[in-house]
PDB file of N, CA and C in Angstrom:
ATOM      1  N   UNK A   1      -6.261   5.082  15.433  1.00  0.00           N
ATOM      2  CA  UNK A   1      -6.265   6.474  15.046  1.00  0.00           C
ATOM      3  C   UNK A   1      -4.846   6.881  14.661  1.00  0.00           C
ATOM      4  N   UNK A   2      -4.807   7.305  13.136  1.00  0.00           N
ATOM      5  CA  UNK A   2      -3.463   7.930  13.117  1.00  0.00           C
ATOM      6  C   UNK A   2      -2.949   9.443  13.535  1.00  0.00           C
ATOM      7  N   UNK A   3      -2.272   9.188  14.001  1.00  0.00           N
ATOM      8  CA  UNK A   3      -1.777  11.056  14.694  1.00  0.00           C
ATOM      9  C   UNK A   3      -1.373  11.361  14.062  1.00  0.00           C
ATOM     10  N   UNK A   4      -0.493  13.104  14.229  1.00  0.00           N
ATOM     11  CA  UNK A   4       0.268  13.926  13.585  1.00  0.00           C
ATOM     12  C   UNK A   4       1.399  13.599  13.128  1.00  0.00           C
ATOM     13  N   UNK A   5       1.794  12.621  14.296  1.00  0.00           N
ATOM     14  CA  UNK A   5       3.382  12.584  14.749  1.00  0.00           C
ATOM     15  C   UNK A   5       3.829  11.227  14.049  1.00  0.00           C
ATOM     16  N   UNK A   6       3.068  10.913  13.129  1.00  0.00           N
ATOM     17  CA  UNK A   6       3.383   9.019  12.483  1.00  0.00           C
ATOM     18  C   UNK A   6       3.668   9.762  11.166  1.00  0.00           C
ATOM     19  N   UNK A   7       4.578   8.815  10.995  1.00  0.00           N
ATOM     20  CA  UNK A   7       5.660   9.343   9.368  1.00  0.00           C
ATOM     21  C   UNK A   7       4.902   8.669   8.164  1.00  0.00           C
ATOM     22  N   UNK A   8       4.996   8.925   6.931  1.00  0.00           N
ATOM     23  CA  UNK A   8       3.732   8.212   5.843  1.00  0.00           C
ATOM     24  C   UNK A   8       4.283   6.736   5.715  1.00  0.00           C
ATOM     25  N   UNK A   9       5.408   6.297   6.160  1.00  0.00           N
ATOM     26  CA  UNK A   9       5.515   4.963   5.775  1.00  0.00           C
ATOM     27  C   UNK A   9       5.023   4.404   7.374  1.00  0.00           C
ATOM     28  N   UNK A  10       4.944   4.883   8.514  1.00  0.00           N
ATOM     29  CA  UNK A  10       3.644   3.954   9.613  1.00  0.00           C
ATOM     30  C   UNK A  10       2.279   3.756   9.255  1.00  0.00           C
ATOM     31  N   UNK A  11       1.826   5.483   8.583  1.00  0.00           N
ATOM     32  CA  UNK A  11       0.683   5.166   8.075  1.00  0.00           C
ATOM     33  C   UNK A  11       0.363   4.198   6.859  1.00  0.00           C
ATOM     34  N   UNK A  12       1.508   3.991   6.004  1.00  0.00           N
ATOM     35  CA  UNK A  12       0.892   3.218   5.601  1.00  0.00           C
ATOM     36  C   UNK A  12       0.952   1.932   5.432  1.00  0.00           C
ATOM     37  N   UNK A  13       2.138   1.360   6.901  1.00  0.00           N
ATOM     38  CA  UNK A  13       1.939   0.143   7.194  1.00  0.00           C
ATOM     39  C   UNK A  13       0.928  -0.133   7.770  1.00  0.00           C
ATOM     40  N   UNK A  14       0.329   0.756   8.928  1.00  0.00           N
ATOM     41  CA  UNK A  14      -1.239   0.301   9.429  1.00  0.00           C
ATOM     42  C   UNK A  14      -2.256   0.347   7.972  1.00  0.00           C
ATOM     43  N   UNK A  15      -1.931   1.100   7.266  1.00  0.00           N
ATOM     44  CA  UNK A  15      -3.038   0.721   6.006  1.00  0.00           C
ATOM     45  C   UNK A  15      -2.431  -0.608   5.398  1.00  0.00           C
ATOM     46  N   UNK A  16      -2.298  -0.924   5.359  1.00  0.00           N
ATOM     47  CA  UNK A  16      -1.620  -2.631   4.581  1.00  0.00           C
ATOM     48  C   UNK A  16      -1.854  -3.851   6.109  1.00  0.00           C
ATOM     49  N   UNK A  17      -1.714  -3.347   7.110  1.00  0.00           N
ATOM     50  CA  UNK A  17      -2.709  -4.163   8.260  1.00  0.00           C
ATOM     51  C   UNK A  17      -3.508  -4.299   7.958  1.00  0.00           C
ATOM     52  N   UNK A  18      -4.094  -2.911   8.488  1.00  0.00           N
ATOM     53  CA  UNK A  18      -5.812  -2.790   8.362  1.00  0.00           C
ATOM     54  C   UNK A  18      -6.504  -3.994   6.983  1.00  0.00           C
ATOM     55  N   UNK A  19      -5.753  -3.870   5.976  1.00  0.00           N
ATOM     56  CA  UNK A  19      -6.435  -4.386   4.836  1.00  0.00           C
ATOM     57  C   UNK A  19      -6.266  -6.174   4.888  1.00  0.00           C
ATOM     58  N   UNK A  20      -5.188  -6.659   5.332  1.00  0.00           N
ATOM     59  CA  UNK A  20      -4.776  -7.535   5.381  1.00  0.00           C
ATOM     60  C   UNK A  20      -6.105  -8.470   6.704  1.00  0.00           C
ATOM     61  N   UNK A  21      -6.309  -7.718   7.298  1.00  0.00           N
ATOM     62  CA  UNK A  21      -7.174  -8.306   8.542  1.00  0.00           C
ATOM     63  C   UNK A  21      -8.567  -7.742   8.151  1.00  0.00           C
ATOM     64  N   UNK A  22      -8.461  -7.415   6.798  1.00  0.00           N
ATOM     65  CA  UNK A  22     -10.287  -7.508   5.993  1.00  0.00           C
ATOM     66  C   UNK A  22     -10.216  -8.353   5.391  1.00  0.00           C
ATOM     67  N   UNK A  23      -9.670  -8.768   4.773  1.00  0.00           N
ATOM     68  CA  UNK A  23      -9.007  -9.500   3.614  1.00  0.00           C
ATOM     69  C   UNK A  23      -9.299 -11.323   4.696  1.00  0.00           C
ATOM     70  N   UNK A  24      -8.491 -11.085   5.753  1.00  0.00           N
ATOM     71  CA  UNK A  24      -8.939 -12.366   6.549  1.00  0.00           C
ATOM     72  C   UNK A  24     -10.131 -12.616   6.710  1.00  0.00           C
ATOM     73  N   UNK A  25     -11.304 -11.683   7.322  1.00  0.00           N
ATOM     74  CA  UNK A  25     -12.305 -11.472   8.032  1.00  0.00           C
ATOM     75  C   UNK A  25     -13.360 -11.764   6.469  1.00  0.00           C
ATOM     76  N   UNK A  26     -12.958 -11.373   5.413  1.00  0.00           N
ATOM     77  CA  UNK A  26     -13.980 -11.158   4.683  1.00  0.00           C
ATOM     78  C   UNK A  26     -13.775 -12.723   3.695  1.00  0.00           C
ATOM     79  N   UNK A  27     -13.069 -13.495   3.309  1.00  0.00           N
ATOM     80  CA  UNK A  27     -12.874 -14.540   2.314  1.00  0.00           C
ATOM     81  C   UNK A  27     -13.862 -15.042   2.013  1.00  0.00           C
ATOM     82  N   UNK A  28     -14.021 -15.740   1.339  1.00  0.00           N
ATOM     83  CA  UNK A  28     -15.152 -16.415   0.299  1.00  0.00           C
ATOM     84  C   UNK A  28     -15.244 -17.582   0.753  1.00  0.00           C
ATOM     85  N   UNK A  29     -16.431 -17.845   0.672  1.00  0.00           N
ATOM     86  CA  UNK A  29     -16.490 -19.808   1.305  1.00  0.00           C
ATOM     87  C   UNK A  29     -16.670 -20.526   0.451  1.00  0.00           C
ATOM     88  N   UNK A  30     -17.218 -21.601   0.214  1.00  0.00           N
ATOM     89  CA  UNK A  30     -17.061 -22.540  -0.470  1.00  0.00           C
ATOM     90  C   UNK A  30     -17.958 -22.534  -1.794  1.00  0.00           C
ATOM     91  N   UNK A  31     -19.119 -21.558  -1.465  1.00  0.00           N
ATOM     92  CA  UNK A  31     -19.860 -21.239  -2.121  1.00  0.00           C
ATOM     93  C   UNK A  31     -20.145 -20.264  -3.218  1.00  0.00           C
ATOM     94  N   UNK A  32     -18.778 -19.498  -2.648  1.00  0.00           N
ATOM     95  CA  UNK A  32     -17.987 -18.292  -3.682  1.00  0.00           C
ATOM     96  C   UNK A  32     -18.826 -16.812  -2.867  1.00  0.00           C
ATOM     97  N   UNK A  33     -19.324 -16.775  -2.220  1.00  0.00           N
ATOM     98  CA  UNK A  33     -19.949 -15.585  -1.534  1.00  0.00           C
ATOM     99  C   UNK A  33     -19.144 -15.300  -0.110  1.00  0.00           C
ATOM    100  N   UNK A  34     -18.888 -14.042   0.033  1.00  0.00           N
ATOM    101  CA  UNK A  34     -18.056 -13.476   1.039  1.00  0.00           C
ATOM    102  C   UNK A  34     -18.999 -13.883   2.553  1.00  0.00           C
ATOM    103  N   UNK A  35     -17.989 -14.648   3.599  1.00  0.00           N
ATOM    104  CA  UNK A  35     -18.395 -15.149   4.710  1.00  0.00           C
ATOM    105  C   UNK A  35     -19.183 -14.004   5.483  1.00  0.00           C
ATOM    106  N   UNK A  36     -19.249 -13.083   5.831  1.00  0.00           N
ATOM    107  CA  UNK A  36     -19.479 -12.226   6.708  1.00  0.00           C
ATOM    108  C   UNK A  36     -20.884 -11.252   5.815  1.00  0.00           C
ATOM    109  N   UNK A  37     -20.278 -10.824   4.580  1.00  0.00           N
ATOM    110  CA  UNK A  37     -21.475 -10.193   3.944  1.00  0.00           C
ATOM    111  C   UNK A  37     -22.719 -11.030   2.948  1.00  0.00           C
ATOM    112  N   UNK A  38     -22.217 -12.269   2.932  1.00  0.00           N
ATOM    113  CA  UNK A  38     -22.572 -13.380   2.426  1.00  0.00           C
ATOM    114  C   UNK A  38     -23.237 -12.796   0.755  1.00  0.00           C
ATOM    115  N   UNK A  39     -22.064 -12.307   0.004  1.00  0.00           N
ATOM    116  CA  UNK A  39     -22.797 -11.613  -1.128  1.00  0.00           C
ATOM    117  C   UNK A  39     -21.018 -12.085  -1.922  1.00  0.00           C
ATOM    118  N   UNK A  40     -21.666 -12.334  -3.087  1.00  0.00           N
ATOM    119  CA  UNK A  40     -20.529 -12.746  -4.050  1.00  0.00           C
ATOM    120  C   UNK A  40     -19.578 -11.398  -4.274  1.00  0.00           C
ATOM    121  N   UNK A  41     -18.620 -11.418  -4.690  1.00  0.00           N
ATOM    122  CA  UNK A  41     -18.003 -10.480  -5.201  1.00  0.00           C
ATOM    123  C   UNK A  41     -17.913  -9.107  -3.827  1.00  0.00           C
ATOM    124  N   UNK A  42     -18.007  -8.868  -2.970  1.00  0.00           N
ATOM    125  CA  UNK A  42     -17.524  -8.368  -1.579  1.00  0.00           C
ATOM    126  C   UNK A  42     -17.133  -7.023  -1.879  1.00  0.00           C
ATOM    127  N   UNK A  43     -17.478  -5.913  -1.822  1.00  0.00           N
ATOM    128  CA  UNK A  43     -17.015  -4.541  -2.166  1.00  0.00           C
ATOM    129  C   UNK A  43     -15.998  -4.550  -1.255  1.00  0.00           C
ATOM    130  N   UNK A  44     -16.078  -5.030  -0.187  1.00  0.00           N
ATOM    131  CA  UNK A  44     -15.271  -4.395   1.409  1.00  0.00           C
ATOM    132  C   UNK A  44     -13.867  -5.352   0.725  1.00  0.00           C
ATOM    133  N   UNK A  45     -13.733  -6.661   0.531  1.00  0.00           N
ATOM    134  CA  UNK A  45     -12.817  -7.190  -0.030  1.00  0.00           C
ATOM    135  C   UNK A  45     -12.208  -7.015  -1.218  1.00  0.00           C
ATOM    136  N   UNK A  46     -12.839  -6.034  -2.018  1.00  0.00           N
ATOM    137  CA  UNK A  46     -12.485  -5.260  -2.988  1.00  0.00           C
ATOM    138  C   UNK A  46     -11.433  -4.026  -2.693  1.00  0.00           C
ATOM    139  N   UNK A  47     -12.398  -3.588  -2.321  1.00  0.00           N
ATOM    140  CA  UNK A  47     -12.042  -1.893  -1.717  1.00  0.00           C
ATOM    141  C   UNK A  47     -10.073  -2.309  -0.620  1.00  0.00           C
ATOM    142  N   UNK A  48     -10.178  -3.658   0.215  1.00  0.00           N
ATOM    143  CA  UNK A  48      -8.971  -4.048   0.361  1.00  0.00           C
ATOM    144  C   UNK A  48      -7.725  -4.223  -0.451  1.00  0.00           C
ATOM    145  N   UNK A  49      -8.334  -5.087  -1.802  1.00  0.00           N
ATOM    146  CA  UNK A  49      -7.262  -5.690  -2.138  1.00  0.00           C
ATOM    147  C   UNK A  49      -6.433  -4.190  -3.253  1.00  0.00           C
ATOM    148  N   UNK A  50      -7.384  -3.153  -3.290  1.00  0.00           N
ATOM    149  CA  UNK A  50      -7.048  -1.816  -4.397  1.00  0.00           C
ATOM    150  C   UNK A  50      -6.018  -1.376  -3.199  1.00  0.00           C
ATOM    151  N   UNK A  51      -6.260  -1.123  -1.712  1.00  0.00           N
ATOM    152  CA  UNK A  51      -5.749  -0.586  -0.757  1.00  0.00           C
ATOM    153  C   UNK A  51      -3.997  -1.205  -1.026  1.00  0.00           C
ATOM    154  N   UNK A  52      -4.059  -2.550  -0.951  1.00  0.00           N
ATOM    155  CA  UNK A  52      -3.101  -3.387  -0.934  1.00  0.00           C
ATOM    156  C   UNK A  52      -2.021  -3.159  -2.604  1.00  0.00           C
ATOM    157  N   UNK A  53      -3.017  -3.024  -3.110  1.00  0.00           N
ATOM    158  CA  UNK A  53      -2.146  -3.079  -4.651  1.00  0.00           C
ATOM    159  C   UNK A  53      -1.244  -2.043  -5.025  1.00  0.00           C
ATOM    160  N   UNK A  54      -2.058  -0.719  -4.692  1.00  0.00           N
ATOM    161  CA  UNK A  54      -2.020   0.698  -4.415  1.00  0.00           C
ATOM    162  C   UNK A  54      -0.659   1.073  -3.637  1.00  0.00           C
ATOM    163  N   UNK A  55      -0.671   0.508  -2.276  1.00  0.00           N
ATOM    164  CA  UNK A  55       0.672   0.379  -1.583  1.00  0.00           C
ATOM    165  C   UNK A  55       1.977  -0.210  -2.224  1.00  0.00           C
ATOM    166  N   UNK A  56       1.585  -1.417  -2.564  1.00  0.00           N
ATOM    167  CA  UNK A  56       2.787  -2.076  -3.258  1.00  0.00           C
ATOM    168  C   UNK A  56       2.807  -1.361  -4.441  1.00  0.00           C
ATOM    169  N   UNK A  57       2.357  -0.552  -5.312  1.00  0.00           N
ATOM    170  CA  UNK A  57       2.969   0.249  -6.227  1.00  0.00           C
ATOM    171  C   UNK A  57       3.793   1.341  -5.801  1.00  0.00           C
ATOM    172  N   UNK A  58       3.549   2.162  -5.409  1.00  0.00           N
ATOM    173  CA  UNK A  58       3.568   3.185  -4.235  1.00  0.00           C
ATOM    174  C   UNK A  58       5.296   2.394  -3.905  1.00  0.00           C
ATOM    175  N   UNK A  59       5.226   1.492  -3.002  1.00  0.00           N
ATOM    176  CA  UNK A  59       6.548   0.913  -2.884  1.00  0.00           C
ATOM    177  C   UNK A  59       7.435   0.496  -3.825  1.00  0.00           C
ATOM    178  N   UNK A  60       6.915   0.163  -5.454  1.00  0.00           N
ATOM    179  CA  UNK A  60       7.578  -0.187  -6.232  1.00  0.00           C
ATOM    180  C   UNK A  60       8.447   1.361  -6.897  1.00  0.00           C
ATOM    181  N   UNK A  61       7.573   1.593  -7.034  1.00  0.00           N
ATOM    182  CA  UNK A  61       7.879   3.340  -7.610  1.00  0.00           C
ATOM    183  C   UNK A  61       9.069   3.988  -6.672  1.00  0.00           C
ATOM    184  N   UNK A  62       8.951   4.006  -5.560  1.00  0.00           N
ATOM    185  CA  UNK A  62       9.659   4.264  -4.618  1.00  0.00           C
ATOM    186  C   UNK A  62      11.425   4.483  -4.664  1.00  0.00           C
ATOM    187  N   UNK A  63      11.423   2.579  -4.757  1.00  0.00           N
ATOM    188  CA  UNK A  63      12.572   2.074  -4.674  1.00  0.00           C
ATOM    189  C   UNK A  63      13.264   1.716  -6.084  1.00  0.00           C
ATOM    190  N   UNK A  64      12.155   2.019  -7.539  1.00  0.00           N
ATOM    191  CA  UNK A  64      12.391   2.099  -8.629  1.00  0.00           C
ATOM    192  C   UNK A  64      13.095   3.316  -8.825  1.00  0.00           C
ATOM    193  N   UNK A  65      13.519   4.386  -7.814  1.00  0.00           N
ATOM    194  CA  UNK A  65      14.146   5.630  -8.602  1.00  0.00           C
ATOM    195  C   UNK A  65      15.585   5.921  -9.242  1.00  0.00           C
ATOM    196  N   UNK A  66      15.577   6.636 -10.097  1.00  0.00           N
ATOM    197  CA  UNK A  66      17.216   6.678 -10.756  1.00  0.00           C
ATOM    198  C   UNK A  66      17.755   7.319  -9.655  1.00  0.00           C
ATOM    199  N   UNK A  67      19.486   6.982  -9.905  1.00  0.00           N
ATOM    200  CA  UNK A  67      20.627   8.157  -9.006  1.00  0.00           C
ATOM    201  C   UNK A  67      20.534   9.237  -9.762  1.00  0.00           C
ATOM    202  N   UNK A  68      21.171   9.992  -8.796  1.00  0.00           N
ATOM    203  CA  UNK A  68      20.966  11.423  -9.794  1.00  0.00           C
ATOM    204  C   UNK A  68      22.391  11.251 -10.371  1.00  0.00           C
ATOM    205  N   UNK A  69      22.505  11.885 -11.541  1.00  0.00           N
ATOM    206  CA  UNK A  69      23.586  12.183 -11.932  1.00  0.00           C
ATOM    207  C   UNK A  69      24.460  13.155 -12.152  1.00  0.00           C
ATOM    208  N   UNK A  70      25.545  13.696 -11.612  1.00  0.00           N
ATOM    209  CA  UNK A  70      26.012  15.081 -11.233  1.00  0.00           C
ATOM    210  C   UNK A  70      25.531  15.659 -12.512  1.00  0.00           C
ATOM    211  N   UNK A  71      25.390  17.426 -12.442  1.00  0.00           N
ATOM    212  CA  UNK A  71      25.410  18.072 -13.632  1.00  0.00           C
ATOM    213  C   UNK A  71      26.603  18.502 -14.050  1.00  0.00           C
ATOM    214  N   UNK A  72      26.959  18.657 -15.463  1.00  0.00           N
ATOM    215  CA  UNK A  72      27.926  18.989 -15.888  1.00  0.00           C
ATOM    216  C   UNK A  72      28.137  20.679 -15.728  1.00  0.00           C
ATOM    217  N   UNK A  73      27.521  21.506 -15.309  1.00  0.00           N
ATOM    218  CA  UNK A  73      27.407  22.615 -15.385  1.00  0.00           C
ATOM    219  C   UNK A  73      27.542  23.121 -13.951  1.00  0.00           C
ATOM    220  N   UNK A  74      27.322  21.996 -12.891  1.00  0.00           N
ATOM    221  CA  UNK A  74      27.697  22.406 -11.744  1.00  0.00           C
ATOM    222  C   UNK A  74      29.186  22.748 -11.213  1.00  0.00           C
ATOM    223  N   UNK A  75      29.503  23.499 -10.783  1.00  0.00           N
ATOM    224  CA  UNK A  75      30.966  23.531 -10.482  1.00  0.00           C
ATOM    225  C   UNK A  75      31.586  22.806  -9.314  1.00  0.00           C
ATOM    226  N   UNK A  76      32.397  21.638  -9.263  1.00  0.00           N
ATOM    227  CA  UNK A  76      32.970  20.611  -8.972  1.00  0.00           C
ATOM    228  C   UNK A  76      33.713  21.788  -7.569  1.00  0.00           C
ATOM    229  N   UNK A  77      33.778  21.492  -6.568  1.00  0.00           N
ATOM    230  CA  UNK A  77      34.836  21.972  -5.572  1.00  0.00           C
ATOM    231  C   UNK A  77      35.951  20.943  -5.086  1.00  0.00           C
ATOM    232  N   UNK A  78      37.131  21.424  -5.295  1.00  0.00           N
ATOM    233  CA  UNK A  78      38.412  20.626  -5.095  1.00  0.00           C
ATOM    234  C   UNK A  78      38.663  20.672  -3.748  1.00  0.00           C
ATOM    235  N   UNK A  79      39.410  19.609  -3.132  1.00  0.00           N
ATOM    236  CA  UNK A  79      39.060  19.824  -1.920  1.00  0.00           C
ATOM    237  C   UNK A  79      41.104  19.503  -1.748  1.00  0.00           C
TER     238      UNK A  79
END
């Protein structure tokens, strides 16, 4: 259960758990059909790997941001 008091990057390391331990639970066997739902193509292992992709964008975007660059119009204080 996530609480109030968890910052968005806990939540969404337990979401990148959570998915990661479907992702285990659900794999494909030899037969190409998901072990547990025994149905090809696995919504639940789906619905994971968007969870997963989703995050790592989310993180790419993140740490992709420009510096800011002072404005020229701001007035500089001399110190």
């Amino acid at each position: 259960m996530t609480g109030p008091l968890l910052s968005l990057a806990q939540i969404r390391n337990r979401l990148i758990l959570t998915a990661r331990t479907i992702l285990r639970d659900h794999r494909t066997g030899p037969n190409g059909r998901c072990r547990i739902c025994r149905t090809p193509g696995c919504t639940v292992a789906t619905a994971a790997r968007n969870v997963l992709d989703a995050a790592e964008e989310v993180q790419q975007r993140s740490t992709a941001t420009q510096p800011t660059t002072p404005d020229r119009d701001d007035p500089q204080q001399s110190g």
